[in-house]
C-alpha atoms as a PDB file:
ATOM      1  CA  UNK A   1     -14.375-162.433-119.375  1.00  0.00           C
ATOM      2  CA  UNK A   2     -16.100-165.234-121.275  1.00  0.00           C
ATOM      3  CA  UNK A   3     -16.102-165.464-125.262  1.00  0.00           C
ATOM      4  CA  UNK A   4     -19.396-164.931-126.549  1.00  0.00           C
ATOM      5  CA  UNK A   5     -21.448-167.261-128.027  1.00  0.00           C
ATOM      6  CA  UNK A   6     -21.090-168.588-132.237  1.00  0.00           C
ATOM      7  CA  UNK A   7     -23.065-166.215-134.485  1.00  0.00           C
ATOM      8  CA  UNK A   8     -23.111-162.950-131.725  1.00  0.00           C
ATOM      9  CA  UNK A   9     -20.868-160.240-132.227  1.00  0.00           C
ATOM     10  CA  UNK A  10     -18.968-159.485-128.484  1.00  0.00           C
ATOM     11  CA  UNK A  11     -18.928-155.522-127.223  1.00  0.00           C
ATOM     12  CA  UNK A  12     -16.514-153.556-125.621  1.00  0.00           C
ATOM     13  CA  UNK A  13     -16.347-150.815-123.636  1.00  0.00           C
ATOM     14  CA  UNK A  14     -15.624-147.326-125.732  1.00  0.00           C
ATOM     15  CA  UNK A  15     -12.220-146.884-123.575  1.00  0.00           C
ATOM     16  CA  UNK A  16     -11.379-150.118-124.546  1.00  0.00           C
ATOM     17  CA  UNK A  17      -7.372-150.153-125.723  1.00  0.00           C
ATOM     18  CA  UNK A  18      -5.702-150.948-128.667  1.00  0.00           C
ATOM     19  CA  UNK A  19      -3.525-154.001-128.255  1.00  0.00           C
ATOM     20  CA  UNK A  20       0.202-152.648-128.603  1.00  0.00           C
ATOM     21  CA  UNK A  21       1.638-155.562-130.544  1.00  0.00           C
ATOM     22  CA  UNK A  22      -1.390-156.840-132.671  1.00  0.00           C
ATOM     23  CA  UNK A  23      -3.393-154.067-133.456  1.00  0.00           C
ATOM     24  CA  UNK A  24      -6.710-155.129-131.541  1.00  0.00           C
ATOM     25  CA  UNK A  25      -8.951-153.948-129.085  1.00  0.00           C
ATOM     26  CA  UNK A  26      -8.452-154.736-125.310  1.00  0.00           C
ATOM     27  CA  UNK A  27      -6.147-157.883-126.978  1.00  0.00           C
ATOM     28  CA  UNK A  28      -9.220-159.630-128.188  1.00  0.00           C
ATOM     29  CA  UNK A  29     -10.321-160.814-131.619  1.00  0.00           C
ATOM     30  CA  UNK A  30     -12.264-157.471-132.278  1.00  0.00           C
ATOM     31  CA  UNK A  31     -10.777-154.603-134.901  1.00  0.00           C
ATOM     32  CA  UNK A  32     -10.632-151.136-133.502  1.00  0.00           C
ATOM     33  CA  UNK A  33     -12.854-148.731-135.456  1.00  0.00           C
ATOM     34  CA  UNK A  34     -12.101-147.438-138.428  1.00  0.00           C
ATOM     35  CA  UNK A  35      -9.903-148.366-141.371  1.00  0.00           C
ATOM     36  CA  UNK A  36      -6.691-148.443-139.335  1.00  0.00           C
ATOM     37  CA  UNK A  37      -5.428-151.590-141.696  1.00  0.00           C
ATOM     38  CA  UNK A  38      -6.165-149.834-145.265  1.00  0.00           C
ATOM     39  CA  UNK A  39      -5.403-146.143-144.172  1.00  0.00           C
ATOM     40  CA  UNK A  40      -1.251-146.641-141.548  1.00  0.00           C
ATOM     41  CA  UNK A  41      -0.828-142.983-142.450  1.00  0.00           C
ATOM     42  CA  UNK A  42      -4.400-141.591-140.890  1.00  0.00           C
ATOM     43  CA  UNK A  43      -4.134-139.537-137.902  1.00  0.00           C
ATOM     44  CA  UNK A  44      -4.778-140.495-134.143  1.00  0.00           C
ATOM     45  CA  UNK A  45      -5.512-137.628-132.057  1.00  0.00           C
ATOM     46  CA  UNK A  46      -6.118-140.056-128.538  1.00  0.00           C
ATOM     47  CA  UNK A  47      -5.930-139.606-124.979  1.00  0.00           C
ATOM     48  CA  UNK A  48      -4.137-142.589-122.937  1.00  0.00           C
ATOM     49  CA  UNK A  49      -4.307-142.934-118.852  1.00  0.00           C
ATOM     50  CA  UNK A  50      -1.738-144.417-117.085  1.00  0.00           C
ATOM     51  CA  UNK A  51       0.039-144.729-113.704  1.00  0.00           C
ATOM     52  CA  UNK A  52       3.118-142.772-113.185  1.00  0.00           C
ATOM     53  CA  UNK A  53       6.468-144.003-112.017  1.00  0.00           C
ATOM     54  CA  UNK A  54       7.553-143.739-109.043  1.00  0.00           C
ATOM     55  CA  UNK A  55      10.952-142.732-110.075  1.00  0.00           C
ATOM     56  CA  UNK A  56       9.803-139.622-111.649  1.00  0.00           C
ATOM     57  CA  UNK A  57       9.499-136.924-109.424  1.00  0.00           C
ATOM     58  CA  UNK A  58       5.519-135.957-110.867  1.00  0.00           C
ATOM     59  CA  UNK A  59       5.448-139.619-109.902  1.00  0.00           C
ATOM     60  CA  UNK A  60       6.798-139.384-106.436  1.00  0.00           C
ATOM     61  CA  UNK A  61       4.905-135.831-105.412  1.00  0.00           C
ATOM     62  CA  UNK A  62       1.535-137.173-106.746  1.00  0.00           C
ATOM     63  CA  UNK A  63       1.597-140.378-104.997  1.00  0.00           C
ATOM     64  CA  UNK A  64       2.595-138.112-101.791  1.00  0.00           C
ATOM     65  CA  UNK A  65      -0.520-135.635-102.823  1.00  0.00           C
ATOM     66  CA  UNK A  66      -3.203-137.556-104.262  1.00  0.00           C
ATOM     67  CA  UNK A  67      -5.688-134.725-104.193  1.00  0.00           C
ATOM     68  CA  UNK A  68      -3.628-132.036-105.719  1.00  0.00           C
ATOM     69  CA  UNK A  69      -3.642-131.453-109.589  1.00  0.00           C
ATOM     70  CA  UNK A  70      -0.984-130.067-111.691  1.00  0.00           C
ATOM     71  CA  UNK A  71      -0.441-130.002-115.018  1.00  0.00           C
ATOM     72  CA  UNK A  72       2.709-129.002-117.670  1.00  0.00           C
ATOM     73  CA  UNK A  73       2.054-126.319-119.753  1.00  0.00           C
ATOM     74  CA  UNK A  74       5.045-126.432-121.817  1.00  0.00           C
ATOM     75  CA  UNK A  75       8.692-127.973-122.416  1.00  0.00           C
ATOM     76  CA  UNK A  76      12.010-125.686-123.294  1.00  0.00           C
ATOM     77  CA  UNK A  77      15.021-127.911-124.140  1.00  0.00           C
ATOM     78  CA  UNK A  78      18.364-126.710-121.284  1.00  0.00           C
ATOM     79  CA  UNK A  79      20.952-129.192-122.800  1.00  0.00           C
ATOM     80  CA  UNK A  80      19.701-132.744-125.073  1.00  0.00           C
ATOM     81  CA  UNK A  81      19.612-134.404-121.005  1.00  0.00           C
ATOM     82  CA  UNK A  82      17.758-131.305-119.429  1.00  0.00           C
ATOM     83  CA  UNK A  83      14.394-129.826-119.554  1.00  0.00           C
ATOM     84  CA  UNK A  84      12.248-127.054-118.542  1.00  0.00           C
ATOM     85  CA  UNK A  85       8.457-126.694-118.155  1.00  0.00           C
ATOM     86  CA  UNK A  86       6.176-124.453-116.276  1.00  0.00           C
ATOM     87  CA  UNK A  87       3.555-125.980-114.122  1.00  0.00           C
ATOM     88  CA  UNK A  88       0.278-125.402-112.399  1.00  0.00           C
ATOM     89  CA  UNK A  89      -0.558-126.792-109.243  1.00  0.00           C
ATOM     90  CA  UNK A  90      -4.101-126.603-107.527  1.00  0.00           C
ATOM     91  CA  UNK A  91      -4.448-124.618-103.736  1.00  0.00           C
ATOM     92  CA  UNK A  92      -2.010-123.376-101.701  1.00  0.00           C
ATOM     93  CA  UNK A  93      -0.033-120.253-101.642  1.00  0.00           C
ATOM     94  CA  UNK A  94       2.927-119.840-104.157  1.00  0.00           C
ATOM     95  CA  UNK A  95       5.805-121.373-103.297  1.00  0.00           C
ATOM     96  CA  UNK A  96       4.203-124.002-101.215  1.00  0.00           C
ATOM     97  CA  UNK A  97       5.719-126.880-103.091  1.00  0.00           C
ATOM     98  CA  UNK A  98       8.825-125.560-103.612  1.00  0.00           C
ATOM     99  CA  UNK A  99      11.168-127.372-101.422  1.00  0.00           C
ATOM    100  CA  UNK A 100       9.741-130.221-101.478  1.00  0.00           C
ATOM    101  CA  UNK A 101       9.953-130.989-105.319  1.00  0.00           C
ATOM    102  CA  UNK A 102      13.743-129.342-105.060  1.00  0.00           C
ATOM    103  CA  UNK A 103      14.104-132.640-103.000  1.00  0.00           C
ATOM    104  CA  UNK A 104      13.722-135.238-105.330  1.00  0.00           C
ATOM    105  CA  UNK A 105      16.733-136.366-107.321  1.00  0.00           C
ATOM    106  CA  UNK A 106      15.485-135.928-111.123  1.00  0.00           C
ATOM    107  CA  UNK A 107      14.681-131.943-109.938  1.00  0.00           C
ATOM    108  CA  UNK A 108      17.493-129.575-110.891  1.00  0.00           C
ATOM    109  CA  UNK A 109      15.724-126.286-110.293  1.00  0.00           C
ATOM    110  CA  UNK A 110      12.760-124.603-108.896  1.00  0.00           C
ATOM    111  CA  UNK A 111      11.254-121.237-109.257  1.00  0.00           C
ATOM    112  CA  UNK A 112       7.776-120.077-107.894  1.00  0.00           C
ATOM    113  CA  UNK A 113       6.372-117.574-110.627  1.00  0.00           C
ATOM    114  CA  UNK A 114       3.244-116.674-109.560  1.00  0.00           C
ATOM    115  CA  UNK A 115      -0.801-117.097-107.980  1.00  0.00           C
ATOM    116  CA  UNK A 116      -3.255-118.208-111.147  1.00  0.00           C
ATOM    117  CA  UNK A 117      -6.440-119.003-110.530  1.00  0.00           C
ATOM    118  CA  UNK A 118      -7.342-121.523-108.335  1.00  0.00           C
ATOM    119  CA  UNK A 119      -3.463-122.241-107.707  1.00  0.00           C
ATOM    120  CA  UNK A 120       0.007-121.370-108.741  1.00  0.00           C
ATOM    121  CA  UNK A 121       2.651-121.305-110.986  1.00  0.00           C
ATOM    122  CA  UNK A 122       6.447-122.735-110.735  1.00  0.00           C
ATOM    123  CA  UNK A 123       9.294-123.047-112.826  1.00  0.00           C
ATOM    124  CA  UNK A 124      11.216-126.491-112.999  1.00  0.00           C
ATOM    125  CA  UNK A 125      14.545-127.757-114.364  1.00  0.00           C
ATOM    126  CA  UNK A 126      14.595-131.372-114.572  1.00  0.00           C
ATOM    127  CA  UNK A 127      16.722-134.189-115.725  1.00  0.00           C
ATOM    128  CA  UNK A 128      14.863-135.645-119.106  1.00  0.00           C
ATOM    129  CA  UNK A 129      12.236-138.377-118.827  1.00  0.00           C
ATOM    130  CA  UNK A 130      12.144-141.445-121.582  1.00  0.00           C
ATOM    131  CA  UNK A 131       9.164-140.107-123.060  1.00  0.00           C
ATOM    132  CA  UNK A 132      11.539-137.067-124.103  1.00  0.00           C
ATOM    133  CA  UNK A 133      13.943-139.405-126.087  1.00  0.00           C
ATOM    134  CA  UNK A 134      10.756-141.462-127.892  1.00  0.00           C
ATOM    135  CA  UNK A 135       9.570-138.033-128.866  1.00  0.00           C
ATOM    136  CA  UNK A 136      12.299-136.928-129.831  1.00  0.00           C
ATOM    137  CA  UNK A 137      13.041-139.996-132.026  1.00  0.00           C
ATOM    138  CA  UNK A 138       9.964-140.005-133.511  1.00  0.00           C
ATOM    139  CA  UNK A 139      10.087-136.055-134.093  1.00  0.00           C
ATOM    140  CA  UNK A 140       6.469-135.450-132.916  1.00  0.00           C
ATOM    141  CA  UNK A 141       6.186-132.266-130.270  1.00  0.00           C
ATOM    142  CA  UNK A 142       4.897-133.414-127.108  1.00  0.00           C
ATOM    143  CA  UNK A 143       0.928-131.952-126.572  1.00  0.00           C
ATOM    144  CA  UNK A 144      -0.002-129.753-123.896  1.00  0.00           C
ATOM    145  CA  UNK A 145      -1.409-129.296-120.830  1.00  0.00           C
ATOM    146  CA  UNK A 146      -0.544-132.734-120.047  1.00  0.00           C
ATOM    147  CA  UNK A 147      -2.637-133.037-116.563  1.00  0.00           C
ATOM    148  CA  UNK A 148      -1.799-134.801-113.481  1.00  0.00           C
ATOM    149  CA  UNK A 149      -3.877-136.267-110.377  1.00  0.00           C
ATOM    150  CA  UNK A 150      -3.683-139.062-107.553  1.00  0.00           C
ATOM    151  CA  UNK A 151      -0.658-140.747-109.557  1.00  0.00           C
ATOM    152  CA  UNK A 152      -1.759-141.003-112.746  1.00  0.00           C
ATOM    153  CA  UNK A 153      -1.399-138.354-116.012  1.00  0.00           C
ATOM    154  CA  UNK A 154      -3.899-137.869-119.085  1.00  0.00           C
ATOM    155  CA  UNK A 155      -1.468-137.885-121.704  1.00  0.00           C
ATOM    156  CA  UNK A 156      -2.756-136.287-125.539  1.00  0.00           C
ATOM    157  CA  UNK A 157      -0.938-138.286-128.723  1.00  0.00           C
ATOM    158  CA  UNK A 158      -1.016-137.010-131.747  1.00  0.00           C
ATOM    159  CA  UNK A 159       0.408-139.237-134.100  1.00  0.00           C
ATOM    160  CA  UNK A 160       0.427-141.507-137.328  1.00  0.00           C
ATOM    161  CA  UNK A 161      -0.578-145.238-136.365  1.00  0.00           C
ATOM    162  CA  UNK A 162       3.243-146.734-136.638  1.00  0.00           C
ATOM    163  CA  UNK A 163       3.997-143.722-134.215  1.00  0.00           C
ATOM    164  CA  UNK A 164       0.548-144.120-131.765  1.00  0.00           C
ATOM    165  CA  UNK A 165       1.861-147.768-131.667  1.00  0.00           C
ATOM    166  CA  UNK A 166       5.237-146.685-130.588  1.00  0.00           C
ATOM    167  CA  UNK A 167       3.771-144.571-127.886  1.00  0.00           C
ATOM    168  CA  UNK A 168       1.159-147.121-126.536  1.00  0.00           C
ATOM    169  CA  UNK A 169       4.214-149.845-126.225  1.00  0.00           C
ATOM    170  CA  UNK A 170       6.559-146.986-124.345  1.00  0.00           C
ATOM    171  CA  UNK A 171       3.005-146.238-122.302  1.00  0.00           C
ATOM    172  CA  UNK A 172       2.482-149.755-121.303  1.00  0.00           C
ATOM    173  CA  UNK A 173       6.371-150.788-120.729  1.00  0.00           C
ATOM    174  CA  UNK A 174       5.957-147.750-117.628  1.00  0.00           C
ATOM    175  CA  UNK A 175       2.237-149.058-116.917  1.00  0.00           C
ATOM    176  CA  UNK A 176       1.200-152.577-118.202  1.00  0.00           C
ATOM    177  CA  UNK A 177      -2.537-151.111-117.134  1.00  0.00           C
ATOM    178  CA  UNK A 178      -2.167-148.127-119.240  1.00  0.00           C
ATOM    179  CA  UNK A 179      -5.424-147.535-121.172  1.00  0.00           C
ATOM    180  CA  UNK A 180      -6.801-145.638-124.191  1.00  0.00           C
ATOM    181  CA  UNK A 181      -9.309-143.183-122.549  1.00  0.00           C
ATOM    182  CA  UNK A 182     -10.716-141.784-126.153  1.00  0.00           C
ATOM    183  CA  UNK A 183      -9.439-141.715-129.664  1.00  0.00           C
ATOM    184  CA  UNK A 184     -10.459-138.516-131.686  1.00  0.00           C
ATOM    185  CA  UNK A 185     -10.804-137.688-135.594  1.00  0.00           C
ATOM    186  CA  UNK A 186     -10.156-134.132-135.275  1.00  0.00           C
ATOM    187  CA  UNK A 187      -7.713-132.073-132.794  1.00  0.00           C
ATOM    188  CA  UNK A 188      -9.153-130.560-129.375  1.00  0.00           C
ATOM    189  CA  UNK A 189      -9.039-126.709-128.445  1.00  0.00           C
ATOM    190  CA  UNK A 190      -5.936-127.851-126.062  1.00  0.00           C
ATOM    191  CA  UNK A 191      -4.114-129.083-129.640  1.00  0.00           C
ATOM    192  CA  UNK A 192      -4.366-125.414-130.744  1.00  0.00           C
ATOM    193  CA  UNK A 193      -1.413-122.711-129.382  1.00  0.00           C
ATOM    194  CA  UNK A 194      -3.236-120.862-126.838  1.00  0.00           C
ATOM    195  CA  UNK A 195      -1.402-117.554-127.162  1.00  0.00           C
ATOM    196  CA  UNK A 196      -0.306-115.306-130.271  1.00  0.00           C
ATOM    197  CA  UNK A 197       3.317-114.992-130.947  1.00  0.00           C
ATOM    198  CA  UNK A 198       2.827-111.306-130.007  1.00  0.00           C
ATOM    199  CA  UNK A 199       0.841-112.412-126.647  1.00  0.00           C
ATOM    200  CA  UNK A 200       3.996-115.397-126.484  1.00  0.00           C
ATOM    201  CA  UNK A 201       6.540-112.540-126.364  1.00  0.00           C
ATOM    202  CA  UNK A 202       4.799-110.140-124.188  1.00  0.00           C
ATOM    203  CA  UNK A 203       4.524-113.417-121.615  1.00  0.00           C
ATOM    204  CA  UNK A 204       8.404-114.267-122.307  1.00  0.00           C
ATOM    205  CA  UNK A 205       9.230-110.344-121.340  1.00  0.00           C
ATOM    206  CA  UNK A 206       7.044-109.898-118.476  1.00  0.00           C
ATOM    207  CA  UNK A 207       8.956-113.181-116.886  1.00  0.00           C
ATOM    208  CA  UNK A 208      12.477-112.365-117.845  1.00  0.00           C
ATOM    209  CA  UNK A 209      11.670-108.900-115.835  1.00  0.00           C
ATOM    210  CA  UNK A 210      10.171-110.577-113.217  1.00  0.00           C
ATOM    211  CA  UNK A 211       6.319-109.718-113.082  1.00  0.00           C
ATOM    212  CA  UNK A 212       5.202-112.743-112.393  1.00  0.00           C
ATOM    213  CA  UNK A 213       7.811-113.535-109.643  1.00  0.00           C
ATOM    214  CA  UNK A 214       7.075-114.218-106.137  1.00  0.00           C
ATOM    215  CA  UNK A 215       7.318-111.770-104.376  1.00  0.00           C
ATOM    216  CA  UNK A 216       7.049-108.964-107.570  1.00  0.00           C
ATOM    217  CA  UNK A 217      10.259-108.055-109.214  1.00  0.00           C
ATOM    218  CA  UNK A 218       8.766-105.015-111.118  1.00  0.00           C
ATOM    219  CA  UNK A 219       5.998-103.014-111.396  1.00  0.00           C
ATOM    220  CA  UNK A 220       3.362-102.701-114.085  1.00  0.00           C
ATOM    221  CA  UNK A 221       3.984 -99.280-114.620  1.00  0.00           C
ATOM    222  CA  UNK A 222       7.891-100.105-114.588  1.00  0.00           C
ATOM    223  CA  UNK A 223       7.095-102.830-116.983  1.00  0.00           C
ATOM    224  CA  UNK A 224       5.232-100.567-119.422  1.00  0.00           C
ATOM    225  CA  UNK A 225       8.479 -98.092-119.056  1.00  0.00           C
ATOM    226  CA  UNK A 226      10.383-100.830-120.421  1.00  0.00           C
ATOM    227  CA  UNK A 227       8.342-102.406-123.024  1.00  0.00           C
ATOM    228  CA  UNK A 228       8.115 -98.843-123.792  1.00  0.00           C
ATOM    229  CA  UNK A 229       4.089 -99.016-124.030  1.00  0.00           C
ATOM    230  CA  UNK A 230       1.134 -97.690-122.184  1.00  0.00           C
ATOM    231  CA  UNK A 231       0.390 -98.920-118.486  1.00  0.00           C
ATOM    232  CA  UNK A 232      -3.345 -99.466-119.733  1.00  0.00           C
ATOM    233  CA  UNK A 233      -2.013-101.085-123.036  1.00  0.00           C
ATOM    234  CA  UNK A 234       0.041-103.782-120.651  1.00  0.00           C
ATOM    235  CA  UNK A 235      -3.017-104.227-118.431  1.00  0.00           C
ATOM    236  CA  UNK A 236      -5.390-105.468-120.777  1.00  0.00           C
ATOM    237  CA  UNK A 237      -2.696-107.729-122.568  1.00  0.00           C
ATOM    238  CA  UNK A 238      -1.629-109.399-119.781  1.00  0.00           C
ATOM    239  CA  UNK A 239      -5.271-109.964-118.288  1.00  0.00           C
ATOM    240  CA  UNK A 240      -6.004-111.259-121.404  1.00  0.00           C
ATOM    241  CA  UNK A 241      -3.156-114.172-121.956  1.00  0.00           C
ATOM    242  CA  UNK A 242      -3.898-115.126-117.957  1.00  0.00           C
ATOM    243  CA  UNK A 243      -7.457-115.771-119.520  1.00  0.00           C
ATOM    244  CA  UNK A 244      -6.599-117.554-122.368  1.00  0.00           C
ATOM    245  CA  UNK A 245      -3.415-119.329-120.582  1.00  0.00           C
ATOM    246  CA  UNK A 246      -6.197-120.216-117.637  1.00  0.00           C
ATOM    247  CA  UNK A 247      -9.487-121.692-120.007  1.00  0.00           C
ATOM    248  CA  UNK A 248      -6.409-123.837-121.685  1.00  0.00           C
ATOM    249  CA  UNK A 249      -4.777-125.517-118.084  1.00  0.00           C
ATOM    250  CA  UNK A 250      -8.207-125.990-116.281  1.00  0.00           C
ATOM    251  CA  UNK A 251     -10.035-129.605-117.292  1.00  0.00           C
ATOM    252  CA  UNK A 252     -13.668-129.691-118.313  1.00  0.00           C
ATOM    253  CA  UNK A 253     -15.897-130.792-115.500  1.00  0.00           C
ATOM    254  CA  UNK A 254     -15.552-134.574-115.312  1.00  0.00           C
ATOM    255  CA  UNK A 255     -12.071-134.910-116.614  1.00  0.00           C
ATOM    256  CA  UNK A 256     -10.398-137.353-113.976  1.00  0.00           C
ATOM    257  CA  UNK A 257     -12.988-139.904-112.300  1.00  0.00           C
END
């Protein structure tokens, strides 16, 4: 793109990305907004975009699927190499995927938990991506949903600058066309834990005893036997953390071009 001319300040697009080694935007002379130079502590609360690699298996199944979405709701640590997440994955019946993401090499484990909304739940048991290990370094929790389509992932950052930086560099080594999509001052609804701990623990039981398995492993009243509360009482609750765990996983209209 040509320089503009003496005297005339040059504009960029607001998606525009922070150079990773000097601190600019989109690598030219311009300073991001904001006092990023006076203030290395302040908060970035950003959203990059970037390609996925094709030696991850969400790499590999969304390059196969290009119209299906799925996003990870959450990460449990297995062993320091192994991880766990649930996931949701637009259409088709539970279990649909199943075998197919079993196939690929990174994939330890796969369980199909259940129908939500417009898709499904599953399980999976994976061998640790590099993002883990940078996170992990840097001791920042990874943000969630992080939400997949036609081979590329939205990914949230909240960090300090040094740490954003960090991030960017790791996002850019794995994509060199990685881009910042939007930098925010203040954390999202997604930022904020979607369920009580109460609602966390009711979710945590009703999986360990199989509720949500495909096919059903108990029944509601058999549930509320166990939990040793009313069938009503179990209802309600769990109608009411598929509603909050469902207006947290589905994108606002307009989220992926």
């Amino acid at each position: 793109m040509p320089a503009g001319r003496p005297g005339r300040r040059v504009s960029h697009p607001p998606d525009a990305g922070l150079d990773s080694t000097q601190g600019r935007v989109g690598g030219r002379n311009e300073r991001p907004a904001g006092p990023d130079e006076e203030a290395p502590d302040r908060l970035f609360i950003a959203t990059l975009r970037l390609r996925m690699p094709k030696d991850l298996w969400t790499g590999r199944f969304s390059a196969a699927h290009p119209t299906v979405r799925f996003e990870a709701l959450n990460r449990g640590e297995v062993t320091p190499e192994v991880s766990v997440s649930d996931y949701w994955f637009s259409g088709g019946p539970p279990g649909v995927w199943a075998r197919e993401i079993a196939g690929y090499p990174d994939v330890l484990k796969v369980e199909s938990l259940t129908q939500m909304g417009e898709g499904s739940l599953y399980r999976i048991t994976y061998r640790n991506p590099p993002v883990v290990y940078l996170y992990r370094r840097l001791r920042l929790p990874l943000q969630f949903p992080l939400r997949m389509l036609a081979g590329s992932i939205d990914w949230e950052v909240v960090a300090r600058y040094s740490e954003f930086q960090e991030i960017l560099r790791h996002a850019r080594i794995a994509d060199p066309a990685a881009r910042i999509v939007s930098i925010r001052r203040r954390p999202l609804r997604s930022h904020l834990p979607p369920l009580t701990e109460t609602q966390q623990s009711l979710l945590a039981q009703a999986m360990a005893a199989g509720y949500f398995a495909v096919p059903r492993g108990i029944t509601l009243t058999a549930l509320a036997r166990k939990l040793n509360r009313s069938k009503s009482s179990v209802s309600e609750s769990i109608a009411l953390i598929e509603k909050r765990l469902l207006e947290s996983i589905l994108p606002p209209s307009g989220s992926f071009p």
